[in-house]
Protein backbone atom coordinates (compact mmCIF):
# COMPACT_ATOMS: atom_id res chain seq x y z
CA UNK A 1 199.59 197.32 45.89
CA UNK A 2 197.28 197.06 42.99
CA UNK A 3 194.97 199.73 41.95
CA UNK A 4 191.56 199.32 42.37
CA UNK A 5 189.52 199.85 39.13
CA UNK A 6 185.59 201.27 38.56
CA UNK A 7 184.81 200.39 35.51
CA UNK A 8 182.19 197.72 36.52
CA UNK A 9 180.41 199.56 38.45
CA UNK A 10 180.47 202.75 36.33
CA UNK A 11 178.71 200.45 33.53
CA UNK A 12 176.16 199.16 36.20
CA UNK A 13 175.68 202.86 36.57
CA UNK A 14 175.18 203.86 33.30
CA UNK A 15 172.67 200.68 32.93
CA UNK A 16 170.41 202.04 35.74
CA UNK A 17 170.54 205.58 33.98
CA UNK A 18 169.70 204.24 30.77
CA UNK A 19 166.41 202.37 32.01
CA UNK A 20 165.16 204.78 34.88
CA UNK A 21 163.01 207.32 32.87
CA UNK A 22 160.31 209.82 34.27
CA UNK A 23 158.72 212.74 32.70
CA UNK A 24 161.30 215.32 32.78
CA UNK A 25 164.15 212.83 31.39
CA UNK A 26 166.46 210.37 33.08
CA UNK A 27 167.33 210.21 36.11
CA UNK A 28 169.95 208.58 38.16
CA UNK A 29 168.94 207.00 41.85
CA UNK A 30 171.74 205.63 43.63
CA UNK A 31 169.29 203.11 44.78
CA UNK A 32 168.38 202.01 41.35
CA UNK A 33 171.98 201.22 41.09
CA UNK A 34 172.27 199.57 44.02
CA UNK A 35 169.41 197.12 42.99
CA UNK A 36 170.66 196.93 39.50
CA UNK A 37 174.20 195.80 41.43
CA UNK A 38 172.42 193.22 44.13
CA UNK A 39 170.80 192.03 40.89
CA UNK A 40 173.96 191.15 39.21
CA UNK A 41 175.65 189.18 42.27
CA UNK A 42 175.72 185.90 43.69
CA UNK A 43 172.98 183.75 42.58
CA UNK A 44 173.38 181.50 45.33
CA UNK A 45 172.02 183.97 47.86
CA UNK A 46 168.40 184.06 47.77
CA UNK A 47 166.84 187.33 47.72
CA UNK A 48 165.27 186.61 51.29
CA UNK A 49 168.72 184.57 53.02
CA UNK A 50 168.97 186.13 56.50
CA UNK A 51 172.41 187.48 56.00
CA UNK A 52 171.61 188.58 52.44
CA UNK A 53 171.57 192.69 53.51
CA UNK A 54 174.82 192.48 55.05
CA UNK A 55 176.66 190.54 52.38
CA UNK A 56 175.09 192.86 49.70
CA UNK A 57 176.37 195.60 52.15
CA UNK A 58 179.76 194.74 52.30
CA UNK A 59 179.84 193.49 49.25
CA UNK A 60 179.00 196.81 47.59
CA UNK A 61 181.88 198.40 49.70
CA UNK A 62 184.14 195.48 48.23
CA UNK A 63 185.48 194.29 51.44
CA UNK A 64 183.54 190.81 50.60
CA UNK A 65 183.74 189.07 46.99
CA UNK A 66 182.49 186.27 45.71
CA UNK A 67 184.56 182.96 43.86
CA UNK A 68 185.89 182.72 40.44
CA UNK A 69 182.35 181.10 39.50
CA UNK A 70 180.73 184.15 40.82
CA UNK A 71 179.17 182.13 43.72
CA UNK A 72 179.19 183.60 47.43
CA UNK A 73 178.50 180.53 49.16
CA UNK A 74 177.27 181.63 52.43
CA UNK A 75 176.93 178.52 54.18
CA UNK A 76 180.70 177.39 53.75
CA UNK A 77 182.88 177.79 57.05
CA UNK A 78 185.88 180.18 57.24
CA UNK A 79 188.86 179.12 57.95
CA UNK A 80 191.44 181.27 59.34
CA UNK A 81 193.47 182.52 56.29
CA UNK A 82 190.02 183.68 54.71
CA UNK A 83 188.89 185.25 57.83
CA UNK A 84 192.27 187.48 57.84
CA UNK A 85 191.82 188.60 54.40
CA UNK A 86 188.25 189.63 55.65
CA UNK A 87 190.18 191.71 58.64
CA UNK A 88 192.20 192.91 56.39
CA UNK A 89 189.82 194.59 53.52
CA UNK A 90 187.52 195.58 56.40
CA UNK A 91 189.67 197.65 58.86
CA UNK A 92 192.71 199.31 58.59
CA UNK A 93 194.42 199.25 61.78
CA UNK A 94 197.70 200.32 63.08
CA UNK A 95 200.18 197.22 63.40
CA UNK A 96 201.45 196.48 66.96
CA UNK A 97 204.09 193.80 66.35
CA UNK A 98 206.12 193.46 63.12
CA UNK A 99 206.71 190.20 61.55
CA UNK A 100 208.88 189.47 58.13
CA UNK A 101 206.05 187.99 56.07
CA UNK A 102 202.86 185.64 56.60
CA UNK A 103 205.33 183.11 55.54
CA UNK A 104 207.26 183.81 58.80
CA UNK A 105 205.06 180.83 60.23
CA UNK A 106 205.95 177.16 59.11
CA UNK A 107 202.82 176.53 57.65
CA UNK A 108 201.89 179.33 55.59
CA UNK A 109 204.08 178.77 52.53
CA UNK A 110 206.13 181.46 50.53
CA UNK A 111 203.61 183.40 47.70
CA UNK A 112 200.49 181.96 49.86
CA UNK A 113 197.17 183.84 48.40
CA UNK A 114 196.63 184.65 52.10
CA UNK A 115 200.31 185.04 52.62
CA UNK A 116 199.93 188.83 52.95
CA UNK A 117 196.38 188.98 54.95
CA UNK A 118 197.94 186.59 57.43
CA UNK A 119 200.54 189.21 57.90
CA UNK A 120 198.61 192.14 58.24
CA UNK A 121 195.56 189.93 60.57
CA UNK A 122 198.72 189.07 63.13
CA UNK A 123 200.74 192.39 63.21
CA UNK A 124 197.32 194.91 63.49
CA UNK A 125 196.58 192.32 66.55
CA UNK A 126 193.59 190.30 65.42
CA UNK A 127 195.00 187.36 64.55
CA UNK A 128 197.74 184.77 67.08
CA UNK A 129 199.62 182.12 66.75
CA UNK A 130 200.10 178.95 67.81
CA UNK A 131 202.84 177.19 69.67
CA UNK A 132 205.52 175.95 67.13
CA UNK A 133 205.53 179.21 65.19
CA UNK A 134 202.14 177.71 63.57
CA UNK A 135 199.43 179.71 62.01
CA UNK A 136 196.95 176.85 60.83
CA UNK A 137 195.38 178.64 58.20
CA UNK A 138 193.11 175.96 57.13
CA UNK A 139 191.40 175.12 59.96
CA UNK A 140 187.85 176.59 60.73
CA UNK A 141 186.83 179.57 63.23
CA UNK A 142 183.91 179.07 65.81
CA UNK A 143 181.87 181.68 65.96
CA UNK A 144 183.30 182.50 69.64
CA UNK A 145 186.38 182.40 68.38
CA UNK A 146 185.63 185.02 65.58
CA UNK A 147 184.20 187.20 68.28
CA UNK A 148 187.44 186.75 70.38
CA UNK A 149 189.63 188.01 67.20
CA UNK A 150 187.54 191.18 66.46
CA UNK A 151 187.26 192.16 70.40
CA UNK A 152 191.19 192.10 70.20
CA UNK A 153 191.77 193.78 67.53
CA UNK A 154 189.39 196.56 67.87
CA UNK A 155 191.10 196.89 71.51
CA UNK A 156 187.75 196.59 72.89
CA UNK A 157 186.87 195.59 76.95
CA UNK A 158 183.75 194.48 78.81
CA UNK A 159 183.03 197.02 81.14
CA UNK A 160 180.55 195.49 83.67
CA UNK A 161 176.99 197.21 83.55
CA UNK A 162 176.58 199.02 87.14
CA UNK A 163 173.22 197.97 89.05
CA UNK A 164 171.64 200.60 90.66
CA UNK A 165 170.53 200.51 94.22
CA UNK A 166 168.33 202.69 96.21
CA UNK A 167 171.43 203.99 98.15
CA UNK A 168 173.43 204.80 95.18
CA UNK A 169 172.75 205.64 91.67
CA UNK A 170 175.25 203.88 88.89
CA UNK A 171 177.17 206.23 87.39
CA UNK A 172 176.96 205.96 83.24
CA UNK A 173 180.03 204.38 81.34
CA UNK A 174 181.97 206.39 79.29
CA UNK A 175 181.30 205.55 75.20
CA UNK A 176 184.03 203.26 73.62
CA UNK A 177 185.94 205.93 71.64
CA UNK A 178 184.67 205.09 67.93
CA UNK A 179 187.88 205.22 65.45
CA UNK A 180 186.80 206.35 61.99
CA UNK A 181 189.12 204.31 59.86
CA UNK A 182 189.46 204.47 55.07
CA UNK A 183 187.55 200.66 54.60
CA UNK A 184 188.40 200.83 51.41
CA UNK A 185 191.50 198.50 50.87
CA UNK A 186 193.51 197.80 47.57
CA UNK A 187 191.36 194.20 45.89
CA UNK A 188 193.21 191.21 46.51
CA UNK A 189 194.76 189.83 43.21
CA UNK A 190 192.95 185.88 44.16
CA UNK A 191 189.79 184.50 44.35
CA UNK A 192 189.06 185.75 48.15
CA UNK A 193 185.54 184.21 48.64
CA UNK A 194 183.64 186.92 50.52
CA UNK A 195 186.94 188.18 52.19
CA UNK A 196 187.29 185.76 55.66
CA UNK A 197 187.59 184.81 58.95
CA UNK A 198 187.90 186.08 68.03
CA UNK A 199 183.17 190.49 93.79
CA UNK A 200 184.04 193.63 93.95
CA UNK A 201 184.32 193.82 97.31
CA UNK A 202 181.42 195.93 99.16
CA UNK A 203 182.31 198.20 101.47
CA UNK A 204 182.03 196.91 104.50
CA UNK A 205 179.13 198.15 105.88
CA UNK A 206 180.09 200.01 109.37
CA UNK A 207 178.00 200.43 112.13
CA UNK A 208 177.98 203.96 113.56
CA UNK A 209 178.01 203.32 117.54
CA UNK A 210 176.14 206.65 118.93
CA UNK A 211 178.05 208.57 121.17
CA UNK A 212 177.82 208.53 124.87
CA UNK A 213 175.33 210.66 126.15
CA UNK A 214 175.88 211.60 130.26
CA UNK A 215 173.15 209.69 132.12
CA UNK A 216 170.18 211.53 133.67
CA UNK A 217 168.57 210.07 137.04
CA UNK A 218 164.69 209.52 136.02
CA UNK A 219 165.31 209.52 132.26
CA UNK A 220 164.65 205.54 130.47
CA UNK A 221 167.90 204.14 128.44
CA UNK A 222 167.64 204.71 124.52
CA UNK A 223 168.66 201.63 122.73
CA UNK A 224 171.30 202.18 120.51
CA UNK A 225 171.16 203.22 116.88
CA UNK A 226 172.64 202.08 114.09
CA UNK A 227 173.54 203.56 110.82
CA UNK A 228 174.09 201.62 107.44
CA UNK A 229 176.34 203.04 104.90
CA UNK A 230 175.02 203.21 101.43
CA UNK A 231 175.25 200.17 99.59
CA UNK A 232 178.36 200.93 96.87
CA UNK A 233 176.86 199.72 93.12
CA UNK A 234 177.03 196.24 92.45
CA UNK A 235 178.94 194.86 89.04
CA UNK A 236 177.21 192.47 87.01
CA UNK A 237 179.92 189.62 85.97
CA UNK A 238 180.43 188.98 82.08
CA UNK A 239 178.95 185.94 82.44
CA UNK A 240 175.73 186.99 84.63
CA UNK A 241 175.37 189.74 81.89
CA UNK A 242 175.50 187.25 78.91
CA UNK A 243 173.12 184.83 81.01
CA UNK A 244 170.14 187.73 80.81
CA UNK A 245 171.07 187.80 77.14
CA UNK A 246 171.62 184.19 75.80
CA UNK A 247 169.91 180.68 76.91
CA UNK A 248 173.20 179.22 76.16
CA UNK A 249 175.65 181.55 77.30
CA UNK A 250 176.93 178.80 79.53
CA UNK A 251 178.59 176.75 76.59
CA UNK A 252 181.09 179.81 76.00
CA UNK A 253 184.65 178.49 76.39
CA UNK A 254 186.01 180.43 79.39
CA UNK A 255 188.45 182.60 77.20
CA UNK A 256 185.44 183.93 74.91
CA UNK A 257 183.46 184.95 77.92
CA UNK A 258 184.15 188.73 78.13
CA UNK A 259 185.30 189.37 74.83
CA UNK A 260 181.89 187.78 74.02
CA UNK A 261 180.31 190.28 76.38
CA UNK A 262 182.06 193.15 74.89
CA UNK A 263 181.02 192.44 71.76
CA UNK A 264 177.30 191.70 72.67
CA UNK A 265 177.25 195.27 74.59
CA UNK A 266 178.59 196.54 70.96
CA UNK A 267 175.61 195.07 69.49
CA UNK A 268 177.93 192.99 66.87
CA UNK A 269 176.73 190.15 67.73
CA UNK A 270 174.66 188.60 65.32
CA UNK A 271 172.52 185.16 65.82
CA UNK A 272 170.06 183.48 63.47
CA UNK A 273 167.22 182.48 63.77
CA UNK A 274 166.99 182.92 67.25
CA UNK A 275 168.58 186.39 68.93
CA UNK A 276 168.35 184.63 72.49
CA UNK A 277 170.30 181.48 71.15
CA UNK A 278 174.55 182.48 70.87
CA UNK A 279 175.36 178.95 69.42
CA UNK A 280 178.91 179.97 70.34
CA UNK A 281 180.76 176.83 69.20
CA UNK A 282 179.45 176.19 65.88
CA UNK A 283 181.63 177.06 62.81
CA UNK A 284 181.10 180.32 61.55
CA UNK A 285 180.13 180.37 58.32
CA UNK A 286 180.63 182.97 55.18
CA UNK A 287 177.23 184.56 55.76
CA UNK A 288 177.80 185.40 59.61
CA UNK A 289 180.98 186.48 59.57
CA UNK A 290 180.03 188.68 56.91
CA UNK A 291 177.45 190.14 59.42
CA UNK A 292 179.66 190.42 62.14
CA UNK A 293 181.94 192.21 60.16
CA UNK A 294 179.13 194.49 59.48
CA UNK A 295 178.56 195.16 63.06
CA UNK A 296 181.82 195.85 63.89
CA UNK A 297 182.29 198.58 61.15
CA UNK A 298 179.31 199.87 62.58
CA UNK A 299 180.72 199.93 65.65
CA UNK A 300 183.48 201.68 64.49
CA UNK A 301 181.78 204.20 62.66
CA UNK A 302 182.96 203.17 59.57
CA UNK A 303 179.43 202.17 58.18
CA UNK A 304 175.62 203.19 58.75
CA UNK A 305 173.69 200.71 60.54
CA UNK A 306 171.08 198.32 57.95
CA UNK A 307 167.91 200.08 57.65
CA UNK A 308 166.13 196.85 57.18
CA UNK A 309 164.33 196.19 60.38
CA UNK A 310 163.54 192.20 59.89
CA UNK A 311 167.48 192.26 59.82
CA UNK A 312 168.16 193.88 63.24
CA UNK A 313 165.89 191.50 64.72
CA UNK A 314 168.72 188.81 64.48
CA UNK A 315 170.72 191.49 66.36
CA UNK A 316 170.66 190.88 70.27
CA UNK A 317 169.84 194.86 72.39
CA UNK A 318 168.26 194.12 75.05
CA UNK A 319 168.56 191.18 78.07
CA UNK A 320 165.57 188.58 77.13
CA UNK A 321 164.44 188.80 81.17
């Protein structure tokens, strides 16, 4: 693997030093050089795009480039290969399966640019197959679909939200473990474009028949008593919980639905405009999965969370009823 080199940045850093002046001398903000560096990239994202904080996140963390032209292109689709390499310069998983090479699959031909992220994407356990040893890296992700990949291979579950009752109090879930993993991967050696594209039963309530008591001559007959068990806590269903999130959780293919959930719970999801509206089967394009890369690494612990708060609004927390 290639080394990665500074020397751009270091000269974006010794720009900001040479211009940021104030009475006692120069001095060096690492925010200064982070706007001298969002300055510098990818004129094609407007300064107030919705997805512009993650992609200038990630971006500054080089798991996302831009194209040869120097473009970002957030509105393109991903198609599969890209969204591997994305996987692939964004987490750094342990593999689970072993394969030869990306080329292993009939369609990904030998010295592919993705040939290697296709590898790595399927053996760390984010990325399948198809039947006939296919991998299809040309065609386009839905968003579900992205969501379904990064559940998988971040090994992450739904586990159903308990309700509380008044007999019985819902006992807290234990945290998803978070695994801090080096982001930092050795720079692809092509023109990677941002770096691409996943009832309980109840107890049966019993009825406690009162004892028989020995029967006294002028005494009136007690009606029997009953006693209810306590009502065990009821599980919400990944669909009922995506329901109180999203107005159309009901267009989620079935295999998407709890990997969907999980991720929502994770607060990776990310939908614009509306935080309410999932628009699960549209293709993802550059600028989401960017930002649900973001959220995963977040997740993960890898990253901190955006400060900017008109950017978290796009992030689903709370049921909207």
């Amino acid at each position: 693997m290639s080394t990665r080199r500074h020397l751009p940045s270091i000269s974006v850093a010794f720009l900001a030093l040479a211009v940021s002046v104030s009475g006692t001398g120069f001095v060096l903000s690492s925010q200064q050089v982070a706007a001298q560096q969002a300055k510098s990239k990818f004129p094609d994202v407007p300064p107030n795009y919705w997805a512009r904080p993650f992609i200038d996140s990630l971006a500054e963390k080089e798991i996302v480039t831009g194209y040869l032209d120097g473009t970002f292109r957030p509105k393109q689709a991903v198609d599969r290969d890209e969204f591997s390499a994305m996987i692939r310069q964004a987490f750094n998983r342990a593999s689970v399966r072993k394969i030869p090479s990306g080329s292993y699959f009939k369609d990904v031909p030998k010295n592919y640019w993705a040939e290697t992220p296709i590898q790595e994407a399927y053996e760390t356990g984010f990325m399948n197959d198809f039947p006939g040893n296919e991998f299809r890296p040309k065609q386009p992700l839905t968003k579900a679909q992205a969501l379904v990949v990064l559940m998988r291979g971040l090994n992450m579950d739904f586990n159903p939200p308990v309700v509380k009752t008044d007999q019985a109090a819902a006992s807290p879930s234990s945290p998803t473990p978070v695994n801090k993993r080096r982001i930092a991967r050795n720079r692809l050696a092509f023109p990677l474009a941002a770096t691409v594209l996943m009832q309980p039963l109840l107890p049966v309530v019993a009825r406690q028949q009162p004892a028989s008591a020995p029967a006294l001559k002028s005494a009136k007959s007690v009606p029997p008593t009953t006693t209810k068990a306590a009502t065990a806590p009821a599980k919400n269903s990944a669909l009922d919980f995506l329901n109180s999130y999203y107005k159309d959780a009901e267009k989620l293919p079935k295999y998407a639905v709890e990997p969907v959930a999980a991720a929502t719970k994770a607060k990776i999801v990310v939908n614009y405009p509306d935080p309410t509206v999932l628009n699960p089967n549209e293709l993802l394009s550059r600028g989401s999965a960017t930002a649900l890369i973001h959220q995963a690494l977040v997740n993960q612990g890898q990253i901190e969370p955006l400060p900017d708060k008109n950017t978290a609004k796009y992030i689903p927390n709370s049921p909207r009823r």
